[in-house]
C-alpha atoms as a PDB file:
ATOM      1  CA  UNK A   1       0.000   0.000   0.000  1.00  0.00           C
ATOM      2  CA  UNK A   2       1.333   3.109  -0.840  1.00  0.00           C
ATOM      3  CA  UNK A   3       0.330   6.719   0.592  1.00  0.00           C
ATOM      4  CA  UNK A   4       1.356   9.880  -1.539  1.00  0.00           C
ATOM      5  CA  UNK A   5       2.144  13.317   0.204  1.00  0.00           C
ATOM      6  CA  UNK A   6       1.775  16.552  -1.425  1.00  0.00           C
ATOM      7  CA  UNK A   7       3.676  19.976  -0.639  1.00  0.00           C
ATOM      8  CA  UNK A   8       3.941  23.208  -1.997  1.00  0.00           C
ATOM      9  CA  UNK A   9       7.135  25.096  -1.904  1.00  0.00           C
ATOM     10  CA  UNK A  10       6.924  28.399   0.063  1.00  0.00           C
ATOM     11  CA  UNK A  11      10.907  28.778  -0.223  1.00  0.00           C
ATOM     12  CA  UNK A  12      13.035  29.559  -3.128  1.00  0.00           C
ATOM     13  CA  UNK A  13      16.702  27.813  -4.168  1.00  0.00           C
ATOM     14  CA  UNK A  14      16.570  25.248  -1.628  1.00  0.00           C
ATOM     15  CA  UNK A  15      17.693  21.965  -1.893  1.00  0.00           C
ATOM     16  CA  UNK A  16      15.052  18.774  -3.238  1.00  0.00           C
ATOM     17  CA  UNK A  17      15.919  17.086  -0.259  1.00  0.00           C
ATOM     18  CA  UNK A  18      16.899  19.449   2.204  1.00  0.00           C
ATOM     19  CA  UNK A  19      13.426  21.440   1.947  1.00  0.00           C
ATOM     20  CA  UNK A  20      11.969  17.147   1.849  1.00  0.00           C
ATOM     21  CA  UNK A  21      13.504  16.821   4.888  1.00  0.00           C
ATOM     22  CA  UNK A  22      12.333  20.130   6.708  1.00  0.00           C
ATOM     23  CA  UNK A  23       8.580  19.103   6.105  1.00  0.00           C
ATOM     24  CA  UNK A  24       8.700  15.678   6.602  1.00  0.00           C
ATOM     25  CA  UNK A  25      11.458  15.714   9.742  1.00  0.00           C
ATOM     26  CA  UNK A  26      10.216  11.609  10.230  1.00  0.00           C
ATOM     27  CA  UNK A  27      12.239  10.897   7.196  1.00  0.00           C
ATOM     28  CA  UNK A  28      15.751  10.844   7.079  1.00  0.00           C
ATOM     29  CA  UNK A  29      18.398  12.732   4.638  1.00  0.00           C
ATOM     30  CA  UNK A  30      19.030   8.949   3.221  1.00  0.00           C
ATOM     31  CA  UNK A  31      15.775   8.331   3.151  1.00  0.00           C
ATOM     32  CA  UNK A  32      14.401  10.700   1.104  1.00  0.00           C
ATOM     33  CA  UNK A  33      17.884  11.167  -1.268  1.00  0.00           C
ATOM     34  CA  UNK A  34      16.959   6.916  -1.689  1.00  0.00           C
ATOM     35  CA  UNK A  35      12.824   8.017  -2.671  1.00  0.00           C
ATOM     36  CA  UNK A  36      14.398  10.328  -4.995  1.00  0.00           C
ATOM     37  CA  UNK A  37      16.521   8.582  -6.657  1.00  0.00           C
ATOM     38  CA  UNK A  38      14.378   5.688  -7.136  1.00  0.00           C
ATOM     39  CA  UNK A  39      11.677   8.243  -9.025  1.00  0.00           C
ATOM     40  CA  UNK A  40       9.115   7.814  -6.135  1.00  0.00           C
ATOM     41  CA  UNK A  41       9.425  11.837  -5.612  1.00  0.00           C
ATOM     42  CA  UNK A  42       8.400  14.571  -8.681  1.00  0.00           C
ATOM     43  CA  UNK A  43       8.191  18.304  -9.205  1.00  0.00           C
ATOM     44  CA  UNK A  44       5.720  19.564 -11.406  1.00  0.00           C
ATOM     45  CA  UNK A  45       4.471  15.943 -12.133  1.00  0.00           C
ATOM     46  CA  UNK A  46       8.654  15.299 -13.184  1.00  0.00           C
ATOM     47  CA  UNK A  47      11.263  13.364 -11.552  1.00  0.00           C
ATOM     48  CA  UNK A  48      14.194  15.518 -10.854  1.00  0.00           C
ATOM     49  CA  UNK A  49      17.671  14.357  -8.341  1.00  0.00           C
ATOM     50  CA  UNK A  50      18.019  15.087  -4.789  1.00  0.00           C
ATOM     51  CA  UNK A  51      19.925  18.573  -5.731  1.00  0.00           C
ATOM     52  CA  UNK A  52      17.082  20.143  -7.756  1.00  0.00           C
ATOM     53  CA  UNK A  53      16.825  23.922  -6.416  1.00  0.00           C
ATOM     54  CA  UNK A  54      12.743  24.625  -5.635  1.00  0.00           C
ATOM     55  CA  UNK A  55      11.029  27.891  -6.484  1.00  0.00           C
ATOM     56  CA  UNK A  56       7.699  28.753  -4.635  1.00  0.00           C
ATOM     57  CA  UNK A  57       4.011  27.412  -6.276  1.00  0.00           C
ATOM     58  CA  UNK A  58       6.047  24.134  -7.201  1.00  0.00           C
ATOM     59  CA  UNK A  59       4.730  21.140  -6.194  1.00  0.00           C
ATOM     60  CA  UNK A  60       6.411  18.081  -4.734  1.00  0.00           C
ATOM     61  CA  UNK A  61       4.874  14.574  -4.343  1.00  0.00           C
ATOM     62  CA  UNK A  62       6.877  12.318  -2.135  1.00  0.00           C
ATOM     63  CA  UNK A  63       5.228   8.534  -2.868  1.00  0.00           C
ATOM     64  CA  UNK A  64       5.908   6.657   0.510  1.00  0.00           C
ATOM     65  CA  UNK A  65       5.189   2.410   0.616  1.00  0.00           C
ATOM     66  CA  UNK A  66       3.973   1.598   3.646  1.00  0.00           C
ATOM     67  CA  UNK A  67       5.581  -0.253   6.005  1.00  0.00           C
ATOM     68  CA  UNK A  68       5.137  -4.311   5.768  1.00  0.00           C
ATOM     69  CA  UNK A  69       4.945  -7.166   8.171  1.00  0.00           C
ATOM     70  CA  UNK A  70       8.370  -8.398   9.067  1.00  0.00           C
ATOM     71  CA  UNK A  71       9.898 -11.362   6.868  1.00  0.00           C
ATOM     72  CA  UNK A  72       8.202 -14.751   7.388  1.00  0.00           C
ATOM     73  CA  UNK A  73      10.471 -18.232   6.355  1.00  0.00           C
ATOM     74  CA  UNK A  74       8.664 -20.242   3.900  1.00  0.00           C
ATOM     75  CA  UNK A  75      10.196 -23.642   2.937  1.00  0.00           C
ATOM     76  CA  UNK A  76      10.433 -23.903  -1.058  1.00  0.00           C
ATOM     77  CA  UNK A  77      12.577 -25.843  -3.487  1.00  0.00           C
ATOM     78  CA  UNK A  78      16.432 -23.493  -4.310  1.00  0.00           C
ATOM     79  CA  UNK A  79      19.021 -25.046  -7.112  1.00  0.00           C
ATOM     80  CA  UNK A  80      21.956 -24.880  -5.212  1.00  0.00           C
ATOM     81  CA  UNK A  81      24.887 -24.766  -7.785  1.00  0.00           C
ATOM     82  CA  UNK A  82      27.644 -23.926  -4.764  1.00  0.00           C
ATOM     83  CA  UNK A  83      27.851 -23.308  -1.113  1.00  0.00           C
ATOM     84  CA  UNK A  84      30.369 -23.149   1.363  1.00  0.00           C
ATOM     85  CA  UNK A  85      30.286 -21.340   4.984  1.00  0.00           C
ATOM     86  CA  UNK A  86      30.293 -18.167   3.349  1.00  0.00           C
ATOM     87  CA  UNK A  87      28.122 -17.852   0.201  1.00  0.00           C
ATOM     88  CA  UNK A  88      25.331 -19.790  -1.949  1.00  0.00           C
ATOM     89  CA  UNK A  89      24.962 -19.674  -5.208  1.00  0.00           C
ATOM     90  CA  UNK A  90      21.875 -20.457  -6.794  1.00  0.00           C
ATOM     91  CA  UNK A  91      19.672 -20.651  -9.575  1.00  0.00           C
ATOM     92  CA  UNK A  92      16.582 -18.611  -9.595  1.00  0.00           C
ATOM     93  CA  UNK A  93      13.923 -19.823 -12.117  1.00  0.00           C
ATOM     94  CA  UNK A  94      11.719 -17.474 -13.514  1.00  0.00           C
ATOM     95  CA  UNK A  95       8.552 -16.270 -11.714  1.00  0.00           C
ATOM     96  CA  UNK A  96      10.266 -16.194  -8.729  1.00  0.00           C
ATOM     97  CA  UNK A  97      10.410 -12.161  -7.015  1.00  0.00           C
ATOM     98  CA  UNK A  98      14.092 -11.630  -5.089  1.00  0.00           C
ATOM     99  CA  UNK A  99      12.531  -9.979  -2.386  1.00  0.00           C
ATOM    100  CA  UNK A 100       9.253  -8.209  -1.036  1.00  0.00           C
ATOM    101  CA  UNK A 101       7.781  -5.263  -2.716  1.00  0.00           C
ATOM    102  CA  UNK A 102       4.488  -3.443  -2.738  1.00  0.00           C
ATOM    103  CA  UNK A 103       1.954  -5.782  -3.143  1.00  0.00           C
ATOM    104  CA  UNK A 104       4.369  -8.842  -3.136  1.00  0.00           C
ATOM    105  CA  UNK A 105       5.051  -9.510   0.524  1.00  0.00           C
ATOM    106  CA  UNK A 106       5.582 -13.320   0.645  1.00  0.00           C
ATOM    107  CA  UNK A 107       6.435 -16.226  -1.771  1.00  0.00           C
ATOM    108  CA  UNK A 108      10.337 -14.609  -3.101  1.00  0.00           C
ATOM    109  CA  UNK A 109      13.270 -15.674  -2.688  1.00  0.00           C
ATOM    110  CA  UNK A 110      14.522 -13.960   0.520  1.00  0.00           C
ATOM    111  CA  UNK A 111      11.404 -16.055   2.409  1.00  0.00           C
ATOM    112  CA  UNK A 112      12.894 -19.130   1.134  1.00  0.00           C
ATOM    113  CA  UNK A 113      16.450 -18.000   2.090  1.00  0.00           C
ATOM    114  CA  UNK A 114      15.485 -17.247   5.611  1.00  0.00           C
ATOM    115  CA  UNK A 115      13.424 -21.091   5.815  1.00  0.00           C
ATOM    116  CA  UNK A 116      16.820 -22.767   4.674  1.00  0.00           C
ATOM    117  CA  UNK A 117      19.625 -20.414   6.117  1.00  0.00           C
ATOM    118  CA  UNK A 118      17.408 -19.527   9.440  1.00  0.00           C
ATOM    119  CA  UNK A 119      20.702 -17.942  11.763  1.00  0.00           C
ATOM    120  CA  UNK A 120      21.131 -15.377   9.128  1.00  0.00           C
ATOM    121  CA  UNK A 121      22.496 -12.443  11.046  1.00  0.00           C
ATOM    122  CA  UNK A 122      20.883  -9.203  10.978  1.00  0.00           C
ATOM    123  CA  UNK A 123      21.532  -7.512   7.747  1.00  0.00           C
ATOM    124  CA  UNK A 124      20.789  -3.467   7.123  1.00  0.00           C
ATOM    125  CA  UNK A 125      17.675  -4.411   5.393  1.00  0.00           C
ATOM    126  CA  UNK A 126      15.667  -7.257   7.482  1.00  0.00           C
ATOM    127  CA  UNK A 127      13.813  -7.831   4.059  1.00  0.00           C
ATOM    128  CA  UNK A 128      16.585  -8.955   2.454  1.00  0.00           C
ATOM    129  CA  UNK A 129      18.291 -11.611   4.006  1.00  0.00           C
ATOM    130  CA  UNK A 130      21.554 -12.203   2.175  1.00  0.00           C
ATOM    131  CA  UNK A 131      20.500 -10.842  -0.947  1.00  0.00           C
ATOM    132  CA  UNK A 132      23.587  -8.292  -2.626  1.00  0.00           C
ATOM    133  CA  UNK A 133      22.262  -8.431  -6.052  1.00  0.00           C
ATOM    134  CA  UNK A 134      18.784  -9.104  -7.794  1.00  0.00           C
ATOM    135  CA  UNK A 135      17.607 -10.743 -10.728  1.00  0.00           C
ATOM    136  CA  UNK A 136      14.056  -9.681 -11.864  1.00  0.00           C
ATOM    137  CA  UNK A 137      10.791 -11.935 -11.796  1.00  0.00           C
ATOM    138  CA  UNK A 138      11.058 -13.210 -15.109  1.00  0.00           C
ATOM    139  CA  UNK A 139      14.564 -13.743 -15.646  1.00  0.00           C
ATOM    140  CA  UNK A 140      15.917 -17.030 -14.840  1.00  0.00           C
ATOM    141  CA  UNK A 141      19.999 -17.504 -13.702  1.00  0.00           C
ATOM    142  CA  UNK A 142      23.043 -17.428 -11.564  1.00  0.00           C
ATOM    143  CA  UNK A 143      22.558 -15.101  -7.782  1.00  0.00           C
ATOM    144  CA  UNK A 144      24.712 -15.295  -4.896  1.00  0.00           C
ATOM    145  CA  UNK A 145      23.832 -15.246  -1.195  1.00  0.00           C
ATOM    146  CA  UNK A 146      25.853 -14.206   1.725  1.00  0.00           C
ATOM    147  CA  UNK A 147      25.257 -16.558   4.909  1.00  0.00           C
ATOM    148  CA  UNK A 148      27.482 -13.870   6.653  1.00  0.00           C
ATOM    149  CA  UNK A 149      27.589 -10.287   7.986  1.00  0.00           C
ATOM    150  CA  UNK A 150      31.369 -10.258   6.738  1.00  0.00           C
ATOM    151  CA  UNK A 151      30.852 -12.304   3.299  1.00  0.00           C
ATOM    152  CA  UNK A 152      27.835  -9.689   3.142  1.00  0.00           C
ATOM    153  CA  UNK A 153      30.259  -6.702   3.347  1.00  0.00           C
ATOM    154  CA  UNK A 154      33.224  -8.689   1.091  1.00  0.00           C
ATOM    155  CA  UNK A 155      30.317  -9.233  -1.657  1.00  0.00           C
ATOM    156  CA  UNK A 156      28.848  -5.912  -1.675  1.00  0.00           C
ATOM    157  CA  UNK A 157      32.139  -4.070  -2.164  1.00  0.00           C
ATOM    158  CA  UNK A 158      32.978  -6.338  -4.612  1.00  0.00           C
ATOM    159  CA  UNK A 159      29.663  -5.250  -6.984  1.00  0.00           C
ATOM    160  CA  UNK A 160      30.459  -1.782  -6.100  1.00  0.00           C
ATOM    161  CA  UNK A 161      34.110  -1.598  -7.489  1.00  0.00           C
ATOM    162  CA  UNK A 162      32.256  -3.343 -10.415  1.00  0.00           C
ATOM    163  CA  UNK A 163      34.981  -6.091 -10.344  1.00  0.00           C
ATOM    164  CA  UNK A 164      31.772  -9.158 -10.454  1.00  0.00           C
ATOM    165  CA  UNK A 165      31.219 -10.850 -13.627  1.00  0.00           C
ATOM    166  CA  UNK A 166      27.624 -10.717 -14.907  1.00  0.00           C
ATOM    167  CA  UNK A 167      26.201 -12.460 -18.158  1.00  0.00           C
ATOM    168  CA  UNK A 168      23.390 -13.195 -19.268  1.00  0.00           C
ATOM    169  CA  UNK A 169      22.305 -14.691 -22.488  1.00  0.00           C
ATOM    170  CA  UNK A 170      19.332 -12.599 -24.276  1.00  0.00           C
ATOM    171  CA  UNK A 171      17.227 -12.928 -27.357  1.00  0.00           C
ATOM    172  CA  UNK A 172      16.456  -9.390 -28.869  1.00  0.00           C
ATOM    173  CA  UNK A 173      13.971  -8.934 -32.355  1.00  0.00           C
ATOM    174  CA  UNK A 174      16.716  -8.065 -35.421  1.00  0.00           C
ATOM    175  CA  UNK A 175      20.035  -8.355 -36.365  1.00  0.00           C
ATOM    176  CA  UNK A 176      22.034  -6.482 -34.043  1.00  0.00           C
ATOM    177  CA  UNK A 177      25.006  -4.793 -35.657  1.00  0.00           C
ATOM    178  CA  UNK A 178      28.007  -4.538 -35.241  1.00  0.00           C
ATOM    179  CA  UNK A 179      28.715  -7.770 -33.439  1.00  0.00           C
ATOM    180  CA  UNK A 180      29.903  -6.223 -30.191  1.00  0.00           C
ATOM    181  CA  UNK A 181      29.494  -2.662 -28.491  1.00  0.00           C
ATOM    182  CA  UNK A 182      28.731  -0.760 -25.605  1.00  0.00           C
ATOM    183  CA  UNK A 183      25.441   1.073 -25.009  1.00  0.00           C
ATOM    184  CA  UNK A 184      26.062   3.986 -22.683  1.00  0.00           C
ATOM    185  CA  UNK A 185      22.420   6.126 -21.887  1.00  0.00           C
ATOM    186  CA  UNK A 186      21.711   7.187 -18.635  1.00  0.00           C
ATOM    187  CA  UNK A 187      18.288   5.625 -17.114  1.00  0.00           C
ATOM    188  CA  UNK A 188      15.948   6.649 -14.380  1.00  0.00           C
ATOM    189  CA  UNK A 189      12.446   6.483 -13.891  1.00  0.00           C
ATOM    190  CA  UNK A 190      10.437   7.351 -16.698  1.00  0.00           C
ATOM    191  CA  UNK A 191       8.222  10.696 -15.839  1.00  0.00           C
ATOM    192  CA  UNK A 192       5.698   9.249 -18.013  1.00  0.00           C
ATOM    193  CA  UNK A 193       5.018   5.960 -16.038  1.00  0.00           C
ATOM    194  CA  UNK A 194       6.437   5.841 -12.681  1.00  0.00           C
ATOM    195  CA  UNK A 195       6.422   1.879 -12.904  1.00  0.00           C
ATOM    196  CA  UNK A 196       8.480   1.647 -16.160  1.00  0.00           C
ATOM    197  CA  UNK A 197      12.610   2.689 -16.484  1.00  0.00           C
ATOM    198  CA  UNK A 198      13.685   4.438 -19.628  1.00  0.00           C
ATOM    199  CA  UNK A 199      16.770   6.244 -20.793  1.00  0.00           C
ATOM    200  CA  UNK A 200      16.623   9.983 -19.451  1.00  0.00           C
ATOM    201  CA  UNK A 201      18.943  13.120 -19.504  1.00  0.00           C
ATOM    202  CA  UNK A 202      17.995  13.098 -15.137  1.00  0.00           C
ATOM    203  CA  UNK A 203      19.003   9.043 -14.966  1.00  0.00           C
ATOM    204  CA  UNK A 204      21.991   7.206 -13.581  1.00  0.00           C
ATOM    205  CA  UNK A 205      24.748   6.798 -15.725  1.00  0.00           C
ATOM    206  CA  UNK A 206      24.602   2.969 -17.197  1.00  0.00           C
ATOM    207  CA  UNK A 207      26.741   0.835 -19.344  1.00  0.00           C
ATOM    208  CA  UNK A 208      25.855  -2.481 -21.228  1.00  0.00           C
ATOM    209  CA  UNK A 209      28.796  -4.606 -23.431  1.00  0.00           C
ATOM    210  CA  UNK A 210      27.353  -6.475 -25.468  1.00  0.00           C
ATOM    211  CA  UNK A 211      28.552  -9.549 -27.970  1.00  0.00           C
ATOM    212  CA  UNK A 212      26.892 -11.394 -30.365  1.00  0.00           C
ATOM    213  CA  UNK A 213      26.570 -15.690 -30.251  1.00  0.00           C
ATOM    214  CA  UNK A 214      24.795 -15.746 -33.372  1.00  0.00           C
ATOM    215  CA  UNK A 215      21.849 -14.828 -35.924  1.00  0.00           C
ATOM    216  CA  UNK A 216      18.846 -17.110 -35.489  1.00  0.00           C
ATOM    217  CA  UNK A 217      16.869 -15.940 -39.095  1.00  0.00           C
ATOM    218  CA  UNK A 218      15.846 -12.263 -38.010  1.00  0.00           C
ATOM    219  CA  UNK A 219      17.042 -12.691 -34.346  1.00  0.00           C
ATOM    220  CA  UNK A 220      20.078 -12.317 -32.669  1.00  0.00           C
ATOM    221  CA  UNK A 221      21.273 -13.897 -29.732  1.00  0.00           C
ATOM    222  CA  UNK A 222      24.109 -12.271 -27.369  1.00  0.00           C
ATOM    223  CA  UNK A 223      25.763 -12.349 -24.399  1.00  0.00           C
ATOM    224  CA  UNK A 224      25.382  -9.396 -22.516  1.00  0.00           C
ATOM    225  CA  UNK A 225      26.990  -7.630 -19.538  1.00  0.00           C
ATOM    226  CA  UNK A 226      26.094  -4.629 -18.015  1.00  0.00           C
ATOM    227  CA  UNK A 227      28.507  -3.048 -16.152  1.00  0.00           C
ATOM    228  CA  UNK A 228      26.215  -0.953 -13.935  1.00  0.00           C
ATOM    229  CA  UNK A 229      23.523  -2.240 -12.185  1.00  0.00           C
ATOM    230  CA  UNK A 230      20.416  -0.003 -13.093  1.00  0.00           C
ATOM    231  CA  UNK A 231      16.901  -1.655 -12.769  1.00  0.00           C
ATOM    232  CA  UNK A 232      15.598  -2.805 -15.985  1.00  0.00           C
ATOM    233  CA  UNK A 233      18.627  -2.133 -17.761  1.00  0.00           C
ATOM    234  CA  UNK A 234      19.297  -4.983 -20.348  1.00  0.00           C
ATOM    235  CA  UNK A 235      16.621  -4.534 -21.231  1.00  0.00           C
ATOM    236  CA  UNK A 236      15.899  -0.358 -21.309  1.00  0.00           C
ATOM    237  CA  UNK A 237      18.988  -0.160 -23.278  1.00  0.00           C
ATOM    238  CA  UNK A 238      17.973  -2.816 -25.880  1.00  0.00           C
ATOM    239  CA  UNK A 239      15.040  -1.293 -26.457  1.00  0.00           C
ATOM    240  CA  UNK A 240      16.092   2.260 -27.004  1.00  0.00           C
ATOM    241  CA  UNK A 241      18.690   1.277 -29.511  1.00  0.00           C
ATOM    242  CA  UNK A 242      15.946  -0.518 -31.831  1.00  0.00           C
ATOM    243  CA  UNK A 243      16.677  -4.449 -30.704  1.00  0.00           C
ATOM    244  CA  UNK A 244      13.869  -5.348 -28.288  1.00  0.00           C
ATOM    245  CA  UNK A 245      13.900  -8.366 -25.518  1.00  0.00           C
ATOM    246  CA  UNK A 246      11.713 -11.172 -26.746  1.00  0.00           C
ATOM    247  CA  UNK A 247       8.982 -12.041 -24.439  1.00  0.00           C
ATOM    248  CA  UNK A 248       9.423  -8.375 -22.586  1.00  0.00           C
ATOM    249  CA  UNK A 249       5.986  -7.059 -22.652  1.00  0.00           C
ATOM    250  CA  UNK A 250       7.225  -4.023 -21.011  1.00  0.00           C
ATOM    251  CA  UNK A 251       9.637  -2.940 -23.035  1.00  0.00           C
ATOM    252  CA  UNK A 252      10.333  -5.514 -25.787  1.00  0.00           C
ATOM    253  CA  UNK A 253       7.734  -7.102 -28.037  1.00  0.00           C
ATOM    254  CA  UNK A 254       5.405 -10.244 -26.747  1.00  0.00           C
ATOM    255  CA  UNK A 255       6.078 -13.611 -28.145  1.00  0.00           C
ATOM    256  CA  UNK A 256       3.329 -16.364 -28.831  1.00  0.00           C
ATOM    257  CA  UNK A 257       5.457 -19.056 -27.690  1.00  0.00           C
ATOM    258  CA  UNK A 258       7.699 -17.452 -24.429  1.00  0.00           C
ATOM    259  CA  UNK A 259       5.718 -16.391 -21.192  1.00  0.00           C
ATOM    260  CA  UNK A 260       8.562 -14.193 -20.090  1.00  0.00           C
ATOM    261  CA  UNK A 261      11.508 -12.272 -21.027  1.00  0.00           C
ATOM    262  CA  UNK A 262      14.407 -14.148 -22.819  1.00  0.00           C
ATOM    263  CA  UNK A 263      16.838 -13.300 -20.350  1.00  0.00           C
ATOM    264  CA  UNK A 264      19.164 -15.547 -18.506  1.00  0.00           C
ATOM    265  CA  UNK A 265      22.133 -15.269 -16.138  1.00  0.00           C
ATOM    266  CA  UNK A 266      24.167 -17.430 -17.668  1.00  0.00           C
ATOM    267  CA  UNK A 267      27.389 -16.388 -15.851  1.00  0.00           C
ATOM    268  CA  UNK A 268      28.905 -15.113 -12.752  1.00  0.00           C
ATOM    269  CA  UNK A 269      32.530 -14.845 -11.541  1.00  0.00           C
ATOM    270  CA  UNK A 270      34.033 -13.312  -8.181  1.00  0.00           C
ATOM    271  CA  UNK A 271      36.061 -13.469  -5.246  1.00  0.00           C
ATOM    272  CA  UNK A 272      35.210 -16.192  -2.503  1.00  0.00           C
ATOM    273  CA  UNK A 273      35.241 -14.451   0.460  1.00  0.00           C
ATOM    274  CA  UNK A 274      36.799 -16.552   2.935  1.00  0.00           C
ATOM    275  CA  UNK A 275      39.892 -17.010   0.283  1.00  0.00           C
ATOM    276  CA  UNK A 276      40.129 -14.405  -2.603  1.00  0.00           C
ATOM    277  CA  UNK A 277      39.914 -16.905  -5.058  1.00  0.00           C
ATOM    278  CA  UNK A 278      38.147 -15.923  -8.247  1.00  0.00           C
ATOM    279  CA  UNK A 279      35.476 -17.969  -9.159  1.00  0.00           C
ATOM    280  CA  UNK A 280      33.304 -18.223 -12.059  1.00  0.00           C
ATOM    281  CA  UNK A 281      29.678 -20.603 -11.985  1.00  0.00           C
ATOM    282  CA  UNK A 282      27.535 -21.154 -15.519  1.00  0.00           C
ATOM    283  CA  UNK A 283      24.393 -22.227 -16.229  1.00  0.00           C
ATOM    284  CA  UNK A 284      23.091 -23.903 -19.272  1.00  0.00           C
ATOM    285  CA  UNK A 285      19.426 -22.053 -20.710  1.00  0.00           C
ATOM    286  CA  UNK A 286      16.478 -23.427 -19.300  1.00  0.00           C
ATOM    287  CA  UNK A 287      14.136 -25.722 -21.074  1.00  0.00           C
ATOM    288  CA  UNK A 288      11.579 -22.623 -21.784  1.00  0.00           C
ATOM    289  CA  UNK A 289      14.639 -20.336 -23.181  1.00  0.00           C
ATOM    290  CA  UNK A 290      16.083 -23.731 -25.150  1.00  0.00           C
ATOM    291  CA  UNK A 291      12.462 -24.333 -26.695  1.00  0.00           C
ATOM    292  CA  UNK A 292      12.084 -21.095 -27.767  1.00  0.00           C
ATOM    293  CA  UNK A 293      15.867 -21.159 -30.311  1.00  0.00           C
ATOM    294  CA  UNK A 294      13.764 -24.262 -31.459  1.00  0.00           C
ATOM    295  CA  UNK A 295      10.775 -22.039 -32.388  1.00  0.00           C
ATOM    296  CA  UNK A 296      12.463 -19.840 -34.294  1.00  0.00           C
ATOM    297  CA  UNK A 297      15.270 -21.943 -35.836  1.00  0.00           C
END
């Protein structure tokens, strides 16, 4: 459930989230730079960054979810591929939400992490046991799990100094060309539709290598690694350069014979924590992604 507050600005060149702040004193500086930068707060019906200077007569929403019941274990099926005292790593299938969200409060994978791993320390974020990186509902792949506060701190700075290897193998509409590249467009929240992502002059800076595996008639399958880790944004960036996501009915075209997105994480590589080893696990396409190179073959 979600609850939206309106103000009006009565000063002039203050700060987004300073004047934010003044209002609305139960909400912290991080708090309300994080609602900002996740496009739940607009100006004049537009999402703008935390630094935005206000004039008076304009008028802020600040979208705030409401709070949910704390994180209940549920006992469902994970493909472990690895796990040590330190880490899993697993295989999500598709369907399957990381963690809670609006409206989604139970059945994801942090419920089923917290029924198998139930001595989980405290993390910063009680609804997300574990969980340093996400995959979303309908992509299927390769996620790792801390069972640690320390392998939780070794992981995350690993993702931050962007030294993890992420790929995923993805099915776009057309013959992508040239046969490698790197999409650079900054992405945010798209002022249009709150719920959607789309490449924005106000967005995060976001990068996405990609390299072709081969032509499938007027397809193109490629391996695909984003180097930041914006939400949405394989498949934002395939989209706004002409080569949609098959299955995506978001922002990719709908296909008769795929019930979700056509993208998989086929690979991921890092340092174990307890040892500094580099590591690298792989996972074959699913039967659903496998039938559908059949389809169009």
């Amino acid at each position: 459930m979600e609850r939206v507050h309106s103000l009006i600005a009565d000063e002039r060149d203050v700060r987004l989230d300073k004047y934010i702040c003044q209002k609305r004193p139960e909400l912290s500086r991080a708090q309300v730079q994080k609602l900002i930068r996740q496009g739940y707060v607009t100006v004049n019906t537009r999402v703008t960054k935390a630094g935005f200077k206000l004039r008076p007569g304009d008028r802020v929403n600040i979208i705030i979810h409401a709070t949910p019941s704390p994180l209940a274990p549920e006992t469902m099926p994970l493909d472990i591929v690895y796990e040590d005292d330190d880490i899993l790593v697993i295989n999500k299938p598709a369907g399957l939400t990381v963690h809670p969200a609006p409206g989604h409060y139970s059945h994801t994978l942090a419920n089923a992490i917290l029924s198998y791993l139930p001595n989980l320390p405290d993390a910063d974020d009680q609804m997300r046991p574990g969980i340093v990186h996400r995959l979303d509902k309908g992509t299927s792949g390769l996620m790792v799990i801390a069972k640690n506060s320390v392998a939780h701190t070794n992981l995350m700075s690993q993702f931050k100094a962007r030294t993890v290897v992420k790929a995923y193998q993805v099915l776009v509409k057309g013959r992508l060309t040239p046969d490698s590249g790197l999409i650079e467009a900054p992405i945010g929240r798209d002022p249009r539709n709150r719920k959607r992502m789309a490449v924005v002059t106000v967005g995060r800076e976001a990068h996405t290598d990609y390299q072709v595996i081969r032509y499938i008639d007027h397809y193109t399958l490629l391996e695909v690694r984003p180097e930041t880790g914006r939400t949405h944004q394989i498949r934002v960036h395939l989209s706004a350069i002409g080569y949609p996501v098959v299955g995506d009915a978001t922002y990719g075209m709908k296909s008769t014979s795929l019930s979700r997105q056509f993208i998989h994480a086929s690979r991921l590589g890092f340092r174990l924590p307890s040892t500094g080893e580099y590591m690298e696990f792989k996972s074959e396409l699913p039967p659903d992604l496998e039938q559908a190179l059949r389809d169009i073959a």
